[in-house]
Protein backbone atom coordinates (compact mmCIF):
# COMPACT_ATOMS: atom_id res chain seq x y z
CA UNK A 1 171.03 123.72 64.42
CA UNK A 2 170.63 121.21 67.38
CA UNK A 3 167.26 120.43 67.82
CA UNK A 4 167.42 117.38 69.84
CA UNK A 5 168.66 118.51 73.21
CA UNK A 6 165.15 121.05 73.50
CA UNK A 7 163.17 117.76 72.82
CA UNK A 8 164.84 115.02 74.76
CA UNK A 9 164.23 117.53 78.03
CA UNK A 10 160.53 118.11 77.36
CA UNK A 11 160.40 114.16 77.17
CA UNK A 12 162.36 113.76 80.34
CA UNK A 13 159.91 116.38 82.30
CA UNK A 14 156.85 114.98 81.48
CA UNK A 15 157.26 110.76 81.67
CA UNK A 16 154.81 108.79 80.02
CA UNK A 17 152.33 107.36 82.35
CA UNK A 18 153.34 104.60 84.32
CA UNK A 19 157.06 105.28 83.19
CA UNK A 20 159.09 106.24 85.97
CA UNK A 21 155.90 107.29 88.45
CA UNK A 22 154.32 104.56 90.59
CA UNK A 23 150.64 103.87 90.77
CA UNK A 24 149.67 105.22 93.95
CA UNK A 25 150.72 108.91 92.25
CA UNK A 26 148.32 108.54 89.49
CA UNK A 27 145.57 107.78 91.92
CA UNK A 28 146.02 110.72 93.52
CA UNK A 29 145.82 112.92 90.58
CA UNK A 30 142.65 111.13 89.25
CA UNK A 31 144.33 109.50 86.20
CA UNK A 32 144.40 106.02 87.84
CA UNK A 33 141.47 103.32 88.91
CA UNK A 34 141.34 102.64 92.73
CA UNK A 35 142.84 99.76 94.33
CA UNK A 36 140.71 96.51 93.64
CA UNK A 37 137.80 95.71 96.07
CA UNK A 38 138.05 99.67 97.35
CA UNK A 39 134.58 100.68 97.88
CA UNK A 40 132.63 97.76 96.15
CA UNK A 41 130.10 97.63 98.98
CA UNK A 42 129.57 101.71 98.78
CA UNK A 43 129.50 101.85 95.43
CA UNK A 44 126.87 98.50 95.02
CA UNK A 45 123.60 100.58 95.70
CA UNK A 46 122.09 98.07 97.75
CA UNK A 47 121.51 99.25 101.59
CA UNK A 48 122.87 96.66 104.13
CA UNK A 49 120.28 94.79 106.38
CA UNK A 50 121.47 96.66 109.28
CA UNK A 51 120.86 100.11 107.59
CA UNK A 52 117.62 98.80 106.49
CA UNK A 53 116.50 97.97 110.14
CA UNK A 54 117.85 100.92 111.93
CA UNK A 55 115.59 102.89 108.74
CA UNK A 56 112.23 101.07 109.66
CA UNK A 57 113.04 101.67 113.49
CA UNK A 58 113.80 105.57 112.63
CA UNK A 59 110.20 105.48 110.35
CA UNK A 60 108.42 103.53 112.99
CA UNK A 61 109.45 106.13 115.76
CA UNK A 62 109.05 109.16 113.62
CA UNK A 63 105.06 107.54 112.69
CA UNK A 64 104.66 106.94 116.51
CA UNK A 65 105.43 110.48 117.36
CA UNK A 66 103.49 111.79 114.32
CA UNK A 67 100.32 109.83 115.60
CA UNK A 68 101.22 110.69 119.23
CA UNK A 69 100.87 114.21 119.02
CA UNK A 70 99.83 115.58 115.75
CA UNK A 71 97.95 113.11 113.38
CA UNK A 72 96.43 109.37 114.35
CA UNK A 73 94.73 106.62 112.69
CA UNK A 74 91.50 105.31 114.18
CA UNK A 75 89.99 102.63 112.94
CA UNK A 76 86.31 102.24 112.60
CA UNK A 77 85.39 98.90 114.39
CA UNK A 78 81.31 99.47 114.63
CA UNK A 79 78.49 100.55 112.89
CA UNK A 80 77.81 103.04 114.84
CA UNK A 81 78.58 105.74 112.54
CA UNK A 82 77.40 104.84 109.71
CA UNK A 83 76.82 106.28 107.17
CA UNK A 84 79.50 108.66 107.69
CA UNK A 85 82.24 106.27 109.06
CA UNK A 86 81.72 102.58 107.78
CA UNK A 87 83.53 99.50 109.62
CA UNK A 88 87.56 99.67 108.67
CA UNK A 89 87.45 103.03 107.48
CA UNK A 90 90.77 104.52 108.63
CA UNK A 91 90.25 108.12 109.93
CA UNK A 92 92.96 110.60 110.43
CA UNK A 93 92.48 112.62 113.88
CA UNK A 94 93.60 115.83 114.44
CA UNK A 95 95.18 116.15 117.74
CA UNK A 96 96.10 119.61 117.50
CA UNK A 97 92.04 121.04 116.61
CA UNK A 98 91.58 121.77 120.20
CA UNK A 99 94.89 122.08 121.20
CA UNK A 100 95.32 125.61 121.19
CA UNK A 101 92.70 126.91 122.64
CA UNK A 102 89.48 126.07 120.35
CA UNK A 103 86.86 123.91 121.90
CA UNK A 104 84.90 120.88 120.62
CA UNK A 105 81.74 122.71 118.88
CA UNK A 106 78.50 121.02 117.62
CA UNK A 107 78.29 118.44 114.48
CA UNK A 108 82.19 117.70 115.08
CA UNK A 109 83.31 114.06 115.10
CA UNK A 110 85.32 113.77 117.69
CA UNK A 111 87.54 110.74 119.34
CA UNK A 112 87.72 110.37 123.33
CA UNK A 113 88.64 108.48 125.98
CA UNK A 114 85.16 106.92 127.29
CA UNK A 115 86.84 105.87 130.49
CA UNK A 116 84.37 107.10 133.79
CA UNK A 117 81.74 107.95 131.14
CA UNK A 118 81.01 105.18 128.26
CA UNK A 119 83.11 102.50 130.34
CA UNK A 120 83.83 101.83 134.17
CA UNK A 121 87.30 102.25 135.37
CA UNK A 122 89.40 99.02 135.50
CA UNK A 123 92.53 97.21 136.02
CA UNK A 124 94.67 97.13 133.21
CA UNK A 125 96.14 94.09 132.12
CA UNK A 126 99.99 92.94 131.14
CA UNK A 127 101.69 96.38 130.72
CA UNK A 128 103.96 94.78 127.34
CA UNK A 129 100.72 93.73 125.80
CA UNK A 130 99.25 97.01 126.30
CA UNK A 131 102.19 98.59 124.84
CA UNK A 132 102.17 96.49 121.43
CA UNK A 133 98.71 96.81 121.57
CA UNK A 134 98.93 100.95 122.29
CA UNK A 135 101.45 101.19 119.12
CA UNK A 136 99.51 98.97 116.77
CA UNK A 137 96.64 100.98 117.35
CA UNK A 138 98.59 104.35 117.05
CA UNK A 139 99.34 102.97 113.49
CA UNK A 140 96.24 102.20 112.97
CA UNK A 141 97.03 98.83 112.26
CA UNK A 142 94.55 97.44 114.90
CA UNK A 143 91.43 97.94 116.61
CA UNK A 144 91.29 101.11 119.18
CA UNK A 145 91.34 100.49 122.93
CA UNK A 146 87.93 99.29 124.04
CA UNK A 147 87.93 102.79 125.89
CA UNK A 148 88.56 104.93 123.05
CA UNK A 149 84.83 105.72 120.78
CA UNK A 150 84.09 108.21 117.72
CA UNK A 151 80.80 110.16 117.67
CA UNK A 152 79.26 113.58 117.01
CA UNK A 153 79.15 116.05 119.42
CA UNK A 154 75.17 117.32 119.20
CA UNK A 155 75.40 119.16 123.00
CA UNK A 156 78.44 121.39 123.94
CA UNK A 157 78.29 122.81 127.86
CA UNK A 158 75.70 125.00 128.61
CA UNK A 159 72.94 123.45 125.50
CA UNK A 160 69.39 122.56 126.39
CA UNK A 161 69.33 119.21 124.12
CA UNK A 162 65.84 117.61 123.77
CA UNK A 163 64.15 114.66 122.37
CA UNK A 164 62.06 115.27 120.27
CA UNK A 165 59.90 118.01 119.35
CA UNK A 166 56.37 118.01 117.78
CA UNK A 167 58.25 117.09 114.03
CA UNK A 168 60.69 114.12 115.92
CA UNK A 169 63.59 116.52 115.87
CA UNK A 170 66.43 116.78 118.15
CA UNK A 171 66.21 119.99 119.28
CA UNK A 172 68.79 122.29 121.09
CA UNK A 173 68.01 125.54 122.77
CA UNK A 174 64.95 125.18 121.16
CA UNK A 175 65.97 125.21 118.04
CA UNK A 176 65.38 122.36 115.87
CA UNK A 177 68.51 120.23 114.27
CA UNK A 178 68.56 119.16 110.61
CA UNK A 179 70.39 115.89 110.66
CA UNK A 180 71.63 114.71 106.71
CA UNK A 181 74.20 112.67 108.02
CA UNK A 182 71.77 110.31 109.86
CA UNK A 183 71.59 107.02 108.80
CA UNK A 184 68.03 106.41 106.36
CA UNK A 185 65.20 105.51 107.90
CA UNK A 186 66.69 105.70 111.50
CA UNK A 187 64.60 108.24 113.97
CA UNK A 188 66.85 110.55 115.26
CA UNK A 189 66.27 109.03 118.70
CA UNK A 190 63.53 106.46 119.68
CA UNK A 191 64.59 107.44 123.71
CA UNK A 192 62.80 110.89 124.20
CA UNK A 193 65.29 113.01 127.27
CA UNK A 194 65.90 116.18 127.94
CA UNK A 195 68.98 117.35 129.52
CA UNK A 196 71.40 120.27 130.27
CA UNK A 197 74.94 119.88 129.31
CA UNK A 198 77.00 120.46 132.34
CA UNK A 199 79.77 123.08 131.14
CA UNK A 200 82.70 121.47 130.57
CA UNK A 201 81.48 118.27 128.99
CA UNK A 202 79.63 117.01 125.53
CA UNK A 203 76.49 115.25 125.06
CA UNK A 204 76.96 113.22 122.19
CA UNK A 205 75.62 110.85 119.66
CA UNK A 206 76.31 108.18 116.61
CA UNK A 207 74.74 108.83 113.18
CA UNK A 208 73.61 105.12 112.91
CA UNK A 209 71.18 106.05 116.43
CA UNK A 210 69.50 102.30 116.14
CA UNK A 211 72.92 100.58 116.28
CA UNK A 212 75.08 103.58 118.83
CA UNK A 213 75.75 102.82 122.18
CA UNK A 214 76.34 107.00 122.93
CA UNK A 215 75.26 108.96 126.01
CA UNK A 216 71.39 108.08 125.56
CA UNK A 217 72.62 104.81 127.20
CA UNK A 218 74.15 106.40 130.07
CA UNK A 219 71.91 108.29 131.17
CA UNK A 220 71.52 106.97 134.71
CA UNK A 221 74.80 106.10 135.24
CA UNK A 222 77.46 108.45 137.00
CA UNK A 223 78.46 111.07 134.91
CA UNK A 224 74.95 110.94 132.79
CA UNK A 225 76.52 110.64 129.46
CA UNK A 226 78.77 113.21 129.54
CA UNK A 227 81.90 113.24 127.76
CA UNK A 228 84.71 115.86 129.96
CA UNK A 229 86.39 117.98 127.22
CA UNK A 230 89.62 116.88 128.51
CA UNK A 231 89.08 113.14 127.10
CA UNK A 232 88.63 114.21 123.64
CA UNK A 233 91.85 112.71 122.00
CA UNK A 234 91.19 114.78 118.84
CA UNK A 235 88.97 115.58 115.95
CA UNK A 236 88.00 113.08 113.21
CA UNK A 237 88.57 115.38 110.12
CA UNK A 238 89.42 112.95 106.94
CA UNK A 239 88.93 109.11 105.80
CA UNK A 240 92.68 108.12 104.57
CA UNK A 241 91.61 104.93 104.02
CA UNK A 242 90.60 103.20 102.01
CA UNK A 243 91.32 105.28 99.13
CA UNK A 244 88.04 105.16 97.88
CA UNK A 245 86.89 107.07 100.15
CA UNK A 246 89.48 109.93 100.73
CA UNK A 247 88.54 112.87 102.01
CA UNK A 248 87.55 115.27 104.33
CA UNK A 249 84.39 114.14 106.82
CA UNK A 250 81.58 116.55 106.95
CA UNK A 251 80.78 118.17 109.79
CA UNK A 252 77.01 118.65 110.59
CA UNK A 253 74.98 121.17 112.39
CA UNK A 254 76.42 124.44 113.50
């Protein structure tokens, strides 16, 4: 019985690799390496310094936009707000707390634009400076604008704030204020006033009264103090840095 023929065809239908069937076939099927130097710079891990620049431009643009419209960094330059806020706390500002509708209400800390009330209008200076100077502060990497101040709202439109009552308490529609957050031993205002908030603005102070410049000291000046509700930039609501201090930021009286 021939048994030969049956086996030399099974060897001739299935060559041994590399017998017969050239490299580039193998490689196709998955049995063989690919060419040398294919893919060495994919396969290395390590991100070229061209992708790693066009990623910190995407990040920084993406954090710009972030702190543009939904979340920014203030930093504290002042005492002012102590001791709530101390100098280079980094607070986190909610842009969007009033921007559906809900106003600025009493005890919040908000950030505004003192321009026309806390700080006379003026030329600006070299538009590319203001612009690094705009984004840095965005970051929170630097100082705010010299227009831009954090304080507590203790007068919304329409209040009847007064200074002080028979105890030395702020007082608003004749009701007096408990003030924890003020800073020990400070009065909570050495200036006696009384005013009406003109609707559509915010009479507000800094928890640290002996060292805040707030709308006590504008009193005579146009505007009176007032803050307009449309130059609040946005709610102070947590300290993100530094991190011994996370958290939210209390709000005060009601």
């Amino acid at each position: 019985m021939d048994t030969e023929a049956p086996h030399t065809q099974r060897g001739h239908s299935s060559p041994r690799e590399g017998q017969g069937w050239p490299r580039s076939a193998f490689s196709r099927r998955g049995g063989a390496e690919p060419a040398e130097g294919a893919g060495q710079d994919r396969s290395s891990g390590r991100p070229t310094w061209r992708r790693a620049g066009v990623l910190g431009v995407v990040c920084t643009a993406f954090l710009l936009l972030l702190s543009n419209f939904v979340l920014q960094p203030f930093l504290i330059p002042s005492h002012s707000m102590e001791p709530t806020l101390r100098v280079g706390d980094r607070v986190l500002v909610n842009k969007l707390a009033y921007r559906f509708g809900d106003q600025p209400g009493r005890g919040d800390l908000v950030v505004f634009d003192g321009t026309g009330s806390f700080v006379r209008e003026r030329a600006g200076g070299s538009p590319v400076d203001g612009l690094v100077r705009g984004a840095a502060s965005a970051l929170g990497l630097a100082e705010p604008s010299d227009t831009d101040f954090v304080k507590r709202v203790v007068g919304v439109g329409g209040d009847d704030v007064v200074c002080c009552d028979a105890g030395g308490r702020l007082s608003v529609n004749g009701v007096p204020l408990d003030e924890p957050y003020l800073y020990p031993g400070d009065a909570p205002s050495k200036v006696p006033f009384r005013i009406v908030v003109p609707l559509g603005t915010l009479w507000v102070m800094g928890d640290h009264r002996s060292q805040s410049r707030d709308s006590r000291d504008h009193l005579g000046e146009p505007g009176g103090g007032m803050v307009p509700v449309e130059k609040v930039i946005g709610r102070a609501d947590w300290i993100g840095w530094p991190a011994s201090r996370w958290g939210a930021v209390g709000g005060g009286h009601g």
